[in-house]
C-alpha atoms as a PDB file:
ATOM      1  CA  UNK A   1       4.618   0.662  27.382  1.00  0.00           C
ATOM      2  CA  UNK A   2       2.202  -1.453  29.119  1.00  0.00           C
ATOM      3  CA  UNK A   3       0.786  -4.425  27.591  1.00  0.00           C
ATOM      4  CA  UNK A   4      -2.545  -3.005  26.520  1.00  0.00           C
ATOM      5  CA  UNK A   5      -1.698   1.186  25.906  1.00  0.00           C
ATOM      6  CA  UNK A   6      -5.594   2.380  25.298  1.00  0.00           C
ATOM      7  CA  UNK A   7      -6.260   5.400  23.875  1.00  0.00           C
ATOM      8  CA  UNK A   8      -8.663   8.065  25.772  1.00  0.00           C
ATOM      9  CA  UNK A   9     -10.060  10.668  23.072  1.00  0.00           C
ATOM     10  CA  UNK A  10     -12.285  13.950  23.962  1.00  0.00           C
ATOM     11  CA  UNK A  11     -15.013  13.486  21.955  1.00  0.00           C
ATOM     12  CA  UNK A  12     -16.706  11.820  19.372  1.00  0.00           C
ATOM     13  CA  UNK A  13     -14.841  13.568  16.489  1.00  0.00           C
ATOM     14  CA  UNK A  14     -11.530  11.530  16.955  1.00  0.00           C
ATOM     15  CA  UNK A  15     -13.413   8.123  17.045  1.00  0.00           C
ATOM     16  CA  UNK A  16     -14.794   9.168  13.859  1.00  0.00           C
ATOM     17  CA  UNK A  17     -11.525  10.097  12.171  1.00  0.00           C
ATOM     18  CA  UNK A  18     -10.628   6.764  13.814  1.00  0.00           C
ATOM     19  CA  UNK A  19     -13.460   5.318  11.977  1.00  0.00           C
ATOM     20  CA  UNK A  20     -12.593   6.928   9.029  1.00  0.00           C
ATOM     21  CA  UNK A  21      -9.272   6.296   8.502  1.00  0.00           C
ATOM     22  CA  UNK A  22     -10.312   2.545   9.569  1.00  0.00           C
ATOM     23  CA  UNK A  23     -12.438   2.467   6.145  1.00  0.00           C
ATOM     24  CA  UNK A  24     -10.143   4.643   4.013  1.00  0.00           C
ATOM     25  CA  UNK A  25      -7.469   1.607   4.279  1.00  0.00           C
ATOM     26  CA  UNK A  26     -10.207  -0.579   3.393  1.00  0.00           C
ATOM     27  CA  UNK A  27     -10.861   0.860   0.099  1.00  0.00           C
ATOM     28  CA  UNK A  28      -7.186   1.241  -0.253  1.00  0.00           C
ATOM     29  CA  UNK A  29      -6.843  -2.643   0.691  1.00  0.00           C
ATOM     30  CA  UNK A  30      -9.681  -3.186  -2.179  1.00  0.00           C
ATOM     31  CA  UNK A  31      -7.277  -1.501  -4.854  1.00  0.00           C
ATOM     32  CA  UNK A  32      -4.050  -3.284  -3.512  1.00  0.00           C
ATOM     33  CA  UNK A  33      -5.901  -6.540  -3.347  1.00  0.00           C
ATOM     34  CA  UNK A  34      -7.174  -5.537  -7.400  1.00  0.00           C
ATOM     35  CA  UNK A  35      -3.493  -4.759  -8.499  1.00  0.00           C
ATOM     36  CA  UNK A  36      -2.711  -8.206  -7.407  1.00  0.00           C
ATOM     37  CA  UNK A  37      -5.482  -9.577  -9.780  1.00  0.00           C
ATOM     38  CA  UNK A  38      -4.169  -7.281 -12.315  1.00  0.00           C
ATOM     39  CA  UNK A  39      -0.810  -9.113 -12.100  1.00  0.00           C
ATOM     40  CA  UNK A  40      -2.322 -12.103 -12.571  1.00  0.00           C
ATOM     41  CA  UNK A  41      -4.334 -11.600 -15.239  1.00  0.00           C
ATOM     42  CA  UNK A  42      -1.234  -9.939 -17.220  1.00  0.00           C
ATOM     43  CA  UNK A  43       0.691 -13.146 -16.262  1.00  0.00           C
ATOM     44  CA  UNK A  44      -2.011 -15.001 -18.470  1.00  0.00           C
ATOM     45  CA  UNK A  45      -1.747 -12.450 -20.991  1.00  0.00           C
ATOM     46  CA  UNK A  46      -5.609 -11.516 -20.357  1.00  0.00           C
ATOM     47  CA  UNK A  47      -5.397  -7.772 -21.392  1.00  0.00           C
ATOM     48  CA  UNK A  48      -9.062  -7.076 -21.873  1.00  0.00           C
ATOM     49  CA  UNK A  49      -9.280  -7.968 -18.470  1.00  0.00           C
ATOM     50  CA  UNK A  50      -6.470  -6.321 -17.336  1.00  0.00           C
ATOM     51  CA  UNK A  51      -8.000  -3.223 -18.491  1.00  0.00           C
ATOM     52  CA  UNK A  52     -11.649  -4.032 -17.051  1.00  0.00           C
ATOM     53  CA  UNK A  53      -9.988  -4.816 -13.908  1.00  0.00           C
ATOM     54  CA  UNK A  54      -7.971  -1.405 -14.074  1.00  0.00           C
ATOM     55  CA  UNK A  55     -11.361   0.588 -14.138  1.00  0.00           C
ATOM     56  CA  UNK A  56     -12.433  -1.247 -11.167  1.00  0.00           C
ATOM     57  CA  UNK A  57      -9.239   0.047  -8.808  1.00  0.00           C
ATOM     58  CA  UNK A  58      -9.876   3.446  -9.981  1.00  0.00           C
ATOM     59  CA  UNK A  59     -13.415   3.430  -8.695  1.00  0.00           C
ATOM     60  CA  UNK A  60     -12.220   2.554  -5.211  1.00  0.00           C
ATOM     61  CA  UNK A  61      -9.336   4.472  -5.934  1.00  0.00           C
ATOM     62  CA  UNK A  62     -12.360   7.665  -6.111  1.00  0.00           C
ATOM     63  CA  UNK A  63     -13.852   6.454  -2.996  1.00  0.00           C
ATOM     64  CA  UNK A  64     -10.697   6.147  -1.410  1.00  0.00           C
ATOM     65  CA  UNK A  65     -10.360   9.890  -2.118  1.00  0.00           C
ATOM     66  CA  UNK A  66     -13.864  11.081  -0.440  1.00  0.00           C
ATOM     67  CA  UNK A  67     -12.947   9.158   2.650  1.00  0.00           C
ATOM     68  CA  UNK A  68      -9.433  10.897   2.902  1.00  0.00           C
ATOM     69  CA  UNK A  69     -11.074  14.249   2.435  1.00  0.00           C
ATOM     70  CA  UNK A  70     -14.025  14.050   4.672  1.00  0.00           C
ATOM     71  CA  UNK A  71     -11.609  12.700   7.418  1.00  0.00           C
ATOM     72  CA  UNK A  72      -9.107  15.673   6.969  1.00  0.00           C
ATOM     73  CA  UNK A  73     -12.250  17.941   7.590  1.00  0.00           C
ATOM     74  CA  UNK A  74     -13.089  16.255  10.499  1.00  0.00           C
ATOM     75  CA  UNK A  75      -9.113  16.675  11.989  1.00  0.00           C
ATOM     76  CA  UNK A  76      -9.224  20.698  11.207  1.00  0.00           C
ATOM     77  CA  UNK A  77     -12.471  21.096  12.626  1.00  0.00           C
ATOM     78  CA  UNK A  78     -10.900  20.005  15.759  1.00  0.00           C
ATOM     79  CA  UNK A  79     -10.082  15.999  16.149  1.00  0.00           C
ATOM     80  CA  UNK A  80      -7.323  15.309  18.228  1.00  0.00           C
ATOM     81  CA  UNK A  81      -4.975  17.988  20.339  1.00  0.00           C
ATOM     82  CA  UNK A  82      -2.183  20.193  18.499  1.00  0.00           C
ATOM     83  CA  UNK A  83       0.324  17.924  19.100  1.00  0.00           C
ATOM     84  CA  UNK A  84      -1.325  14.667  17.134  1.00  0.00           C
ATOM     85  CA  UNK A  85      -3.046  16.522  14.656  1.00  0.00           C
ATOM     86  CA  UNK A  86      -0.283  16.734  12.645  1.00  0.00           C
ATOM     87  CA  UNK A  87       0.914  13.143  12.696  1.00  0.00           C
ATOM     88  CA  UNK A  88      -2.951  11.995  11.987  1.00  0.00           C
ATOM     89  CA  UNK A  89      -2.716  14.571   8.826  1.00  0.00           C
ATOM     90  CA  UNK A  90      -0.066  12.919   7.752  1.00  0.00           C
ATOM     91  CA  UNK A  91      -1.111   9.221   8.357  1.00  0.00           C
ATOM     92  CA  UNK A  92      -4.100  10.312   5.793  1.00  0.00           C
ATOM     93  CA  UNK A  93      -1.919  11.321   3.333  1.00  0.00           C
ATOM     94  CA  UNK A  94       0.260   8.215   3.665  1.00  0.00           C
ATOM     95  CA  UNK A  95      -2.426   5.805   3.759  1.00  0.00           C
ATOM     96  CA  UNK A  96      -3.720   7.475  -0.027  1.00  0.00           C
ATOM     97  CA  UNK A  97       0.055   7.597  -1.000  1.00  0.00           C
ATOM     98  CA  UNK A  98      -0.677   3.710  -0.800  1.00  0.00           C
ATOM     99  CA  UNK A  99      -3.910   3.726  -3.137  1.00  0.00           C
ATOM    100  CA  UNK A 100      -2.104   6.561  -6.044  1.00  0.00           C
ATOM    101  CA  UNK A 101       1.177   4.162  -5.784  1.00  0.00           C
ATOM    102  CA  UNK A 102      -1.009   1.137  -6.668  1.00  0.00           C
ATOM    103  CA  UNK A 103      -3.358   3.374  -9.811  1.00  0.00           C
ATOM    104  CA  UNK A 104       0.424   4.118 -10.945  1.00  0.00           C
ATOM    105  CA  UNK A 105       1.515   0.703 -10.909  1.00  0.00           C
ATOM    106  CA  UNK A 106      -1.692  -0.208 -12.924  1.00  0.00           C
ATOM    107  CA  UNK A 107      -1.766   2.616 -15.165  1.00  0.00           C
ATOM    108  CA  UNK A 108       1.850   1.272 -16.370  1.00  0.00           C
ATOM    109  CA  UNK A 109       0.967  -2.048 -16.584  1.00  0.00           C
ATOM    110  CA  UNK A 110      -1.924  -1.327 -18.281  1.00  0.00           C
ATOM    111  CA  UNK A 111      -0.671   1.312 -21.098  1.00  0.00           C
ATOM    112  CA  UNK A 112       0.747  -0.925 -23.621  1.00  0.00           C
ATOM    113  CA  UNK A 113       0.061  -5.573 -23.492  1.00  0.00           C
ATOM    114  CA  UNK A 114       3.355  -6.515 -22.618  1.00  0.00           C
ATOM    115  CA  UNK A 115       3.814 -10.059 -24.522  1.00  0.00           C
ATOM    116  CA  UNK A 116       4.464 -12.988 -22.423  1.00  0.00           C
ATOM    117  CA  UNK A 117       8.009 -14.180 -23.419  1.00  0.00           C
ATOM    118  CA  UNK A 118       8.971 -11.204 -22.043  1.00  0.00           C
ATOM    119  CA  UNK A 119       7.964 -11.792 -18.441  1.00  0.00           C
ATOM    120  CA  UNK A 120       8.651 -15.623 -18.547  1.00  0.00           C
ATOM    121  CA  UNK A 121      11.222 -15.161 -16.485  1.00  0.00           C
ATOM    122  CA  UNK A 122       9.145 -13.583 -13.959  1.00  0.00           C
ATOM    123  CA  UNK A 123       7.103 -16.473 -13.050  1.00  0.00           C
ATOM    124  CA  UNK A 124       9.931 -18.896 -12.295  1.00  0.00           C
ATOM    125  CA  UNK A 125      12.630 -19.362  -9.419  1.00  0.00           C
ATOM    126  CA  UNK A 126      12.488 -18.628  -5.610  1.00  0.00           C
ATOM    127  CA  UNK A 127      11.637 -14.649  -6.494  1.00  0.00           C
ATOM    128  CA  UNK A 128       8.524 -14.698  -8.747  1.00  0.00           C
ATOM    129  CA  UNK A 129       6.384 -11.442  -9.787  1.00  0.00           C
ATOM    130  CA  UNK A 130       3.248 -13.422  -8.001  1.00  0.00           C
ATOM    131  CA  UNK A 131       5.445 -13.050  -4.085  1.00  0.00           C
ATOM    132  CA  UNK A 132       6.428  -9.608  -5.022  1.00  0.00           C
ATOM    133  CA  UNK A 133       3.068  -8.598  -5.079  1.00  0.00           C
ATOM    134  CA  UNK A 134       1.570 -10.932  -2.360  1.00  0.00           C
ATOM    135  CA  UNK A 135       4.285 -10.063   0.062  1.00  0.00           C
ATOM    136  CA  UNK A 136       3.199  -6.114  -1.165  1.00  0.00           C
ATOM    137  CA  UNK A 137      -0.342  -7.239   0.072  1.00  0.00           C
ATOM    138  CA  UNK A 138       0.617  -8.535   2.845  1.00  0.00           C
ATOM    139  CA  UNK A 139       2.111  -4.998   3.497  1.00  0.00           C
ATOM    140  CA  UNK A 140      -1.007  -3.192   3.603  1.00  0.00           C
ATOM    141  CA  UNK A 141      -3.073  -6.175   5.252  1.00  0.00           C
ATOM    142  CA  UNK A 142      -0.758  -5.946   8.241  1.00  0.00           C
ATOM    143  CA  UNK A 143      -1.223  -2.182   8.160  1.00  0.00           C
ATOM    144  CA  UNK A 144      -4.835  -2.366   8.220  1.00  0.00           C
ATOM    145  CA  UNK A 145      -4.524  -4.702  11.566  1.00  0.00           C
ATOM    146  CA  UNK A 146      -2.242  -2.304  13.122  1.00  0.00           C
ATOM    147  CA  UNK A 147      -4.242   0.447  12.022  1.00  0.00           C
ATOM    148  CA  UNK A 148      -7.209  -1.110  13.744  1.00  0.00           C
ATOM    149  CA  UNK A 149      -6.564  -2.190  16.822  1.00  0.00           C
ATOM    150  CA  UNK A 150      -4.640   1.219  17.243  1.00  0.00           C
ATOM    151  CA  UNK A 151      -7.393   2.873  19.629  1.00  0.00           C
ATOM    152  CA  UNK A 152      -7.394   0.001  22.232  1.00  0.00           C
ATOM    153  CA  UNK A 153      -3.956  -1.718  22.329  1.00  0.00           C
ATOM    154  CA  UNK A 154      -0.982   0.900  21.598  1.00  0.00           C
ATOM    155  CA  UNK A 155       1.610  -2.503  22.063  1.00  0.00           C
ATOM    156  CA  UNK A 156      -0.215  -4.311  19.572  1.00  0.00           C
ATOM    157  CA  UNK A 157      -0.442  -1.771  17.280  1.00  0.00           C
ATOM    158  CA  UNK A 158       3.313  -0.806  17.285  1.00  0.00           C
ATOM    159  CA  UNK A 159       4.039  -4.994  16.908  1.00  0.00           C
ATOM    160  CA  UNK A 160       1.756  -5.073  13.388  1.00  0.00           C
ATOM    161  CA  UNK A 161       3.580  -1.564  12.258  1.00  0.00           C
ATOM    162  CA  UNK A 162       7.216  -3.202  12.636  1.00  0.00           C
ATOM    163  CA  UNK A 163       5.930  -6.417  11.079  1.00  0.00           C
ATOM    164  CA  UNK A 164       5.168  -4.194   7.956  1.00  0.00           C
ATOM    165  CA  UNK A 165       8.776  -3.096   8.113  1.00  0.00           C
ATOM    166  CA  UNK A 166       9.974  -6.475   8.055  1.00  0.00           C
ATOM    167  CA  UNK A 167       7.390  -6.896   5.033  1.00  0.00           C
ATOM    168  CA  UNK A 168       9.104  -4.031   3.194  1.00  0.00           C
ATOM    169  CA  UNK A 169      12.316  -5.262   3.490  1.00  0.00           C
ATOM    170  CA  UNK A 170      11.089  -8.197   2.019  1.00  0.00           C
ATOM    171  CA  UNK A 171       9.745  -7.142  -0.936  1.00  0.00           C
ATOM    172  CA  UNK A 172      12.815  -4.749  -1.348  1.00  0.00           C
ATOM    173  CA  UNK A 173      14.741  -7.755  -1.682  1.00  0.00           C
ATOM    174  CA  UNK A 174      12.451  -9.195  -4.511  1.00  0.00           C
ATOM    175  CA  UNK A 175      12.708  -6.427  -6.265  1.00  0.00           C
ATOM    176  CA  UNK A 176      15.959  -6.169  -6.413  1.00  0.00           C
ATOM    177  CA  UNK A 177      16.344  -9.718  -7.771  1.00  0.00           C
ATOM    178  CA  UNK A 178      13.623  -9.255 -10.416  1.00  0.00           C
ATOM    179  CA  UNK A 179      15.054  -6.080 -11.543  1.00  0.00           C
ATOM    180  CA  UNK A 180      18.352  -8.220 -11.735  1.00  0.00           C
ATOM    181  CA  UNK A 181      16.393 -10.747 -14.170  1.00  0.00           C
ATOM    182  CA  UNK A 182      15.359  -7.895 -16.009  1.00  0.00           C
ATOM    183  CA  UNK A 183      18.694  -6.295 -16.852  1.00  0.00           C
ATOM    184  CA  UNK A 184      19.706 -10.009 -17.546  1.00  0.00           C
ATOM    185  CA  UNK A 185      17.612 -10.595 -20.236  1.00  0.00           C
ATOM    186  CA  UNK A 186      18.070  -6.615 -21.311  1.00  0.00           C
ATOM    187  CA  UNK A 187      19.495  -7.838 -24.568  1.00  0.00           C
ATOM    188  CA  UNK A 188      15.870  -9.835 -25.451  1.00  0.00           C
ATOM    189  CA  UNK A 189      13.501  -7.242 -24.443  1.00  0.00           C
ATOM    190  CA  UNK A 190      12.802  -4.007 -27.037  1.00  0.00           C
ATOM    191  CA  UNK A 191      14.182  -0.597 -25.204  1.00  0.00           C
ATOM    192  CA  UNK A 192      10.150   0.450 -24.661  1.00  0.00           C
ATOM    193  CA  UNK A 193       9.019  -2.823 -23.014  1.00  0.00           C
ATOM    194  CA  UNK A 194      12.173  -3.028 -20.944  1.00  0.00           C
ATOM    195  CA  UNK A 195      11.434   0.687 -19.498  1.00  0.00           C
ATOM    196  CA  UNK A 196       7.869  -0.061 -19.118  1.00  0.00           C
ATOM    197  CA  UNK A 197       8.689  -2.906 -16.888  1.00  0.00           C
ATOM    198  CA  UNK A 198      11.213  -1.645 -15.151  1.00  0.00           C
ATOM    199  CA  UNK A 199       8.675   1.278 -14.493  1.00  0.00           C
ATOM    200  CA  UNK A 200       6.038  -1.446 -13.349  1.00  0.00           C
ATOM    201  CA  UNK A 201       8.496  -2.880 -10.923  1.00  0.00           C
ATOM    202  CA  UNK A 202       9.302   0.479  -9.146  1.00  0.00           C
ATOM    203  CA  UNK A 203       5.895   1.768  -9.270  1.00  0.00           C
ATOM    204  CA  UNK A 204       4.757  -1.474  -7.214  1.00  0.00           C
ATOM    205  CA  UNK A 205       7.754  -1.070  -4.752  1.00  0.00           C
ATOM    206  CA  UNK A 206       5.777   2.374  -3.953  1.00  0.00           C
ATOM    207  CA  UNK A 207       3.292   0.739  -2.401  1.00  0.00           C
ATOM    208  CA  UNK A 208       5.365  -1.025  -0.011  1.00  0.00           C
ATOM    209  CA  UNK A 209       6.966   2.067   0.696  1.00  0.00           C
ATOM    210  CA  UNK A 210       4.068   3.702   1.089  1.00  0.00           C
ATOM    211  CA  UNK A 211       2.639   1.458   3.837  1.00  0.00           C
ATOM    212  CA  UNK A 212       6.050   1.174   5.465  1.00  0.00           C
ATOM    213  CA  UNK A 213       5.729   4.886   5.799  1.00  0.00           C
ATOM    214  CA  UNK A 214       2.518   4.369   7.267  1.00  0.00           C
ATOM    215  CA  UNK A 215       3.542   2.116   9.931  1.00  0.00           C
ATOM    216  CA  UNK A 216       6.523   4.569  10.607  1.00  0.00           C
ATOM    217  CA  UNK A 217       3.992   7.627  12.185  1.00  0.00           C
ATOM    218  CA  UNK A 218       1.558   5.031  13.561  1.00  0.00           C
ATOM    219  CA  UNK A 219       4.834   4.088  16.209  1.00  0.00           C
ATOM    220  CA  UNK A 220       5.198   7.790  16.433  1.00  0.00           C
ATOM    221  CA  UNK A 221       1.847   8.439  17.423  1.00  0.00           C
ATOM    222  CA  UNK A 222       1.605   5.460  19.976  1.00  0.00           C
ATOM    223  CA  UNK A 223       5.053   6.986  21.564  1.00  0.00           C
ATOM    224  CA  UNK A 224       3.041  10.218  22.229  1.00  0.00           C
ATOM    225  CA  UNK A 225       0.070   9.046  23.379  1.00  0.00           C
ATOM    226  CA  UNK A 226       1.756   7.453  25.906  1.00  0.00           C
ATOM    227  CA  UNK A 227       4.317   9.783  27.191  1.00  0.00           C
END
């Protein structure tokens, strides 16, 4: 792969899926970037505006959803040959997997105020609730560059999608120590708030996975561009 793989597309139907897709990750980065606030503002026990906050992410959560559609309509009307279709189909649906995993994550943190001695022991140490979440934003940030400079620099695009697998891994490790904290203090924590933060802790690992995912078919497209 050379050092700058550009893209030729027919017409002007792939540039604006390109386009598309380009602001469908941006909405998705606005409720990623949202859930982070959210975590915040539950770490200072500010519920009312958790909940404000949650109504926010579902409105570009909604948009996020008009831009997906009107760029799959756009790829079956004829964007892109038979043999990338597909994987740009798919890297629609994966980019939206990112915005439902982060309305999940909210819609669990958000269903009952979990009180704050029982997440004390998130906020201290080397693995803290606050990196889980920034390195999860730091996830879809990278995606977003890869994502971007995919039509004019195949190389550079591949790079940013195996830094978000690096990410990943990174916040799979977090998790795994939080989730260790968790089951640590099991025996302080009622059965309902210990499920409902384990639940918050998965659900947030889902949109690192989701993005990883992402980064995953953007190498795959790259690869077939160029052979």
């Amino acid at each position: 792969m050379g050092k700058n793989t550009l893209f030729r597309f027919r017409n002007k139907r792939e540039t604006r899926v390109l386009d598309l897709i380009k602001e469908h990750l941006a909405m998705v980065q606005n409720c990623v970037r949202e859930l982070t606030s959210i975590v915040d503002s539950m770490e200072n026990a500010n519920w009312m505006l958790v909940r404000s906050q949650a109504k926010l992410l579902s409105k570009y959560e909604n948009i996020a959803d008009d831009l997906h559609r009107e760029a799959v309509i756009q790829i079956a009307q004829g964007a892109f040959f038979a043999g990338m279709r597909e994987d740009f189909l798919d890297l629609i649906e994966k980019v939206d997997d990112i915005a439902d995993a982060a309305q999940d994550a909210v819609r669990v943190i958000a269903e009952a105020p979990i009180e704050h001695k029982n997440l004390e022991y998130f906020y201290t140490g080397d693995f803290t609730l606050r990196r889980y979440v920034e390195n999860i934003n730091a996830c879809v940030m990278t995606l977003s560059e890869s994502i971007s400079i995919l039509r004019t620099n195949g190389k550079g695009a591949v790079n940013k999608a195996l830094e978000v697998e690096k990410l990943e891994e990174e916040v799979d490790r977090i998790e795994n120590e939080l989730t260790s904290k968790l089951f640590a203090h099991r025996q302080n924590v009622d059965i309902f708030t210990y499920l409902q933060i384990r639940e918050m802790l998965f659900k947030l690992d889902e949109v690192a996975d989701a993005a990883e995912n992402c980064s995953d078919l953007i190498i795959t497209i790259v690869v077939k561009a160029v052979s």
